[in-house]
Protein backbone atom coordinates (compact mmCIF):
# COMPACT_ATOMS: atom_id res chain seq x y z
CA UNK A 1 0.00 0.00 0.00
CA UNK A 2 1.10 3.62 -0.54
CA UNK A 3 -1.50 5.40 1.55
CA UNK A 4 0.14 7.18 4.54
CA UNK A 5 -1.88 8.66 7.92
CA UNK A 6 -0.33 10.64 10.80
CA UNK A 7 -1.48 9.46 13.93
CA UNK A 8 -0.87 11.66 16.96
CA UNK A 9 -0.99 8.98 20.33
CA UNK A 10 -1.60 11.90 22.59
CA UNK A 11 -4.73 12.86 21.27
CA UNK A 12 -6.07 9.75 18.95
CA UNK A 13 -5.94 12.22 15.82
CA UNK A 14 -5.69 10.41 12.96
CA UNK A 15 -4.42 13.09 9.46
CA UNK A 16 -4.52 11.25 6.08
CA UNK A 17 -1.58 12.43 4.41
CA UNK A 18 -0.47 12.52 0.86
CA UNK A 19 0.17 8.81 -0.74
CA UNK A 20 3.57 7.76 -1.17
CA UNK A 21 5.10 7.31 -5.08
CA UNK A 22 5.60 3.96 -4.85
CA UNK A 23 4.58 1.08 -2.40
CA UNK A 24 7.47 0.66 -0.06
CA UNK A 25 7.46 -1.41 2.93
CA UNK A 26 10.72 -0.20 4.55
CA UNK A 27 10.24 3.17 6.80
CA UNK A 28 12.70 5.08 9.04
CA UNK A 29 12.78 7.85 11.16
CA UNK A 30 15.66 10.09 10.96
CA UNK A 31 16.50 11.86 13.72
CA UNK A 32 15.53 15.31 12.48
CA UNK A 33 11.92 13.85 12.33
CA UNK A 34 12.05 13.15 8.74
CA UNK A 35 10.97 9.65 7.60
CA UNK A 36 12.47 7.60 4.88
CA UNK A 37 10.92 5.32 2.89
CA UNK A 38 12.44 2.62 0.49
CA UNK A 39 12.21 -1.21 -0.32
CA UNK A 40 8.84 -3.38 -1.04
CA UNK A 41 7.26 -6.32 -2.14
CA UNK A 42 8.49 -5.81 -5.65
CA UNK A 43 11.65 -5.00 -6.55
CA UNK A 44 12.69 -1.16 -6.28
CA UNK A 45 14.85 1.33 -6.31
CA UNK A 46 13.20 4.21 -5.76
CA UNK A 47 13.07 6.10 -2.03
CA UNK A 48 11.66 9.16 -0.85
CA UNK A 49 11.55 11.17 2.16
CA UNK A 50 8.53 12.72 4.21
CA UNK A 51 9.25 15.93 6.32
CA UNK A 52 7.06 16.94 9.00
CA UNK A 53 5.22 20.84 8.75
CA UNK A 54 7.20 23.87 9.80
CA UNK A 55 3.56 24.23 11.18
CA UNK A 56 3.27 22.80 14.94
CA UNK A 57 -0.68 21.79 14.25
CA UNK A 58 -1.15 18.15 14.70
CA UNK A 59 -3.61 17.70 11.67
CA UNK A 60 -1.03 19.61 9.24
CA UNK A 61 0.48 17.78 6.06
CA UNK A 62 3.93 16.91 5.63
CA UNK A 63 5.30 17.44 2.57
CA UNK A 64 7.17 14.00 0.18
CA UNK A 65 9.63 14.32 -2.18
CA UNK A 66 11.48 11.25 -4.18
CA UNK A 67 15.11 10.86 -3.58
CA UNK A 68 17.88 9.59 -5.90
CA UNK A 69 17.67 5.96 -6.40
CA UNK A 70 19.23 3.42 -5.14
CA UNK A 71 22.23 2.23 -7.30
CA UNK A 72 20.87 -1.84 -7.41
CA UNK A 73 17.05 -2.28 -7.37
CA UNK A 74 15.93 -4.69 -4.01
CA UNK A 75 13.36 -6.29 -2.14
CA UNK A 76 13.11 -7.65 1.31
CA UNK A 77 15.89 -5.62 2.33
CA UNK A 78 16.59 -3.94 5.29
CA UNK A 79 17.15 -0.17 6.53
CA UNK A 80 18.43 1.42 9.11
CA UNK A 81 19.74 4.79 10.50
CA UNK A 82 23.07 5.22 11.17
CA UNK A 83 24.46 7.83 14.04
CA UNK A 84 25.65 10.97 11.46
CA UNK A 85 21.74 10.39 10.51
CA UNK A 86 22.81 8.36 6.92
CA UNK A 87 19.85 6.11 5.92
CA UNK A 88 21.45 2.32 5.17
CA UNK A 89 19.81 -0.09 3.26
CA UNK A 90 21.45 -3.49 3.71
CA UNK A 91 20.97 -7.05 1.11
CA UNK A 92 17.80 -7.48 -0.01
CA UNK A 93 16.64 -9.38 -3.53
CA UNK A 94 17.88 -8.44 -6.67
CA UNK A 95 15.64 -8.25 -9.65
CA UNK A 96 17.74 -11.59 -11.05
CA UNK A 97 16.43 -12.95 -7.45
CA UNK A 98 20.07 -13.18 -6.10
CA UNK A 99 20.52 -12.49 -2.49
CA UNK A 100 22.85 -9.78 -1.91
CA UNK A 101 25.55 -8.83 0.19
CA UNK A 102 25.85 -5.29 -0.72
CA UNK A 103 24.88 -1.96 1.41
CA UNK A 104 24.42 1.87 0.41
CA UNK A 105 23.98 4.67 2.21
CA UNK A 106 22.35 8.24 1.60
CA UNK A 107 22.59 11.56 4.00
CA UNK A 108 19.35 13.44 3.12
CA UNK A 109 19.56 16.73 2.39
CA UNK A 110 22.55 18.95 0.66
CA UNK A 111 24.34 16.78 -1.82
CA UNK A 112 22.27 13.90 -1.46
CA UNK A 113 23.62 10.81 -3.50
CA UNK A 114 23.88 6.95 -2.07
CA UNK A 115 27.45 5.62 -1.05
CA UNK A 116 28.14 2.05 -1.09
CA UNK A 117 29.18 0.50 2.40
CA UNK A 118 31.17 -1.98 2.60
CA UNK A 119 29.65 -5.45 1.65
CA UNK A 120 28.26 -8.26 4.26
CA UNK A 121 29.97 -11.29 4.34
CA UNK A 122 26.94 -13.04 3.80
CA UNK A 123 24.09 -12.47 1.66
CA UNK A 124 21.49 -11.61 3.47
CA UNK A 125 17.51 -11.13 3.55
CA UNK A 126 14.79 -10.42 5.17
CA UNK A 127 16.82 -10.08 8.51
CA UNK A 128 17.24 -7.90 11.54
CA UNK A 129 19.27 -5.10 12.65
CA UNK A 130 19.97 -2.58 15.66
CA UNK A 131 21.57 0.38 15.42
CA UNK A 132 23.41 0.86 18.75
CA UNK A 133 26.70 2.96 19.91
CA UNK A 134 27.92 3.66 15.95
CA UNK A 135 27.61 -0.06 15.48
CA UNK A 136 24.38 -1.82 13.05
CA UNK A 137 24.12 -5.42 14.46
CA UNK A 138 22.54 -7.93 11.51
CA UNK A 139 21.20 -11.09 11.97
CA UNK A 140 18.55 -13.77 10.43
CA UNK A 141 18.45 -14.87 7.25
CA UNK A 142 17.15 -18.43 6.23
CA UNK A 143 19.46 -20.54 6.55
CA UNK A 144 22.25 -18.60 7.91
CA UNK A 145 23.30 -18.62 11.58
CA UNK A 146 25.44 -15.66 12.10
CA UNK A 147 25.72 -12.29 12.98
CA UNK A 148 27.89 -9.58 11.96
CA UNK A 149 28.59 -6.00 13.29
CA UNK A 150 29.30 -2.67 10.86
CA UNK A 151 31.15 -0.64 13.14
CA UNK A 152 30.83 2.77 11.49
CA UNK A 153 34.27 3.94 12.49
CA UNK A 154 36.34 1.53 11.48
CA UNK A 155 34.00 1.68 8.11
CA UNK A 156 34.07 -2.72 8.36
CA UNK A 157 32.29 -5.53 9.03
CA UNK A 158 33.42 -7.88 12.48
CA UNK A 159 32.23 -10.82 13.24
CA UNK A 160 30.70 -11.02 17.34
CA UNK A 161 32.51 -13.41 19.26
CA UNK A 162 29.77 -15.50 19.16
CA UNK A 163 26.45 -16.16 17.35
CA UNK A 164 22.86 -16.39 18.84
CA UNK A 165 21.77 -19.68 20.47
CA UNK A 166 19.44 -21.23 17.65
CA UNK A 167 17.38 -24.35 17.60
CA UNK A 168 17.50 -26.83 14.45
CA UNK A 169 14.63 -24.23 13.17
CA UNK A 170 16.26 -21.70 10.56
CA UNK A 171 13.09 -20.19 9.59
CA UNK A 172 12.83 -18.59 13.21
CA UNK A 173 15.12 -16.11 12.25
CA UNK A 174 13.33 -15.45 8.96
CA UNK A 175 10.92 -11.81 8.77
CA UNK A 176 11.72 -10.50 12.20
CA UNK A 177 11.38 -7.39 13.67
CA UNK A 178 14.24 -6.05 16.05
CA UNK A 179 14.59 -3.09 18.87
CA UNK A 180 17.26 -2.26 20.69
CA UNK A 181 16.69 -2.62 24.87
């Protein structure tokens, strides 16, 4: 779906907004309250961004705009936020439907264009991710139990000294959701 609404939790107000482009079932927050959008069902590479009103009104329309695309066109990848604010999209589905390894990332605003990131060492899809202390943490993936950490100053990926605890079930780390605690 591309339909977006504003809900405000404080009051239960509920502001249908302006649709987004394209369908895109990846959305992050940036820290300057802007939200990203990117990834789908299909394969894509579009994004776009939605910035909140200068106006402090809860019912007030924020205004979209489509950002560069992404240099390979995915699905089932993930995204992330990284500390300087850079929105990361990691793996994903090619349209060739090869898993990939590869990662880009965009800063929004002045001189926007996407960078590549290093690569995983594993291809990797639908999987999960914090974003904690400068570091992205990445696991899941059928069929693949490990983890790997992007430490954003040393611009690499590590490998934790050890791996979650699985049972004999891959798919449990398949389409997860992740927070940080």
């Amino acid at each position: 779906m591309s339909t977006v609404h504003l809900v405000d939790l404080a009051t239960g107000v509920c502001t249908t907004q302006p649709n987004l482009i394209h369908s895109h079932d990846m959305v992050r927050r940036r820290p300057d309250g802007c939200v990203v959008c990117t990834g789908g069902y299909e394969i894509l590479s579009s994004a776009e961004v939605l910035s909140p009103s200068a106006q402090v009104a809860v019912d007030a329309t924020w205004t979209q705009r489509e950002l560069l695309a992404l240099s390979v066109e995915r699905s089932s990848c993930c995204g992330c936020v990284l500390s300087e604010g850079h929105f990361a999209v990691l793996g994903g589905r090619d349209n060739n439907g090869q898993i990939l390894p590869s990662c880009e990332a965009m800063a929004v605003g002045d001189g926007e264009h996407w960078e590549h990131l290093p690569p995983m060492h594993d291809t990797r899809i639908w999987l999960a991710y914090a974003a904690v202390a400068r570091c992205v943490i990445v696991t899941g993936r059928l069929g693949l139990k490990s983890d790997k950490v992007f430490d954003e100053v040393l611009d690499r990926w590590l490998r934790p000294p050890r791996d979650l605890l699985f049972d004999d079930d891959d798919d449990k780390l398949c389409n997860m959701g992740s927070a940080p605690l």
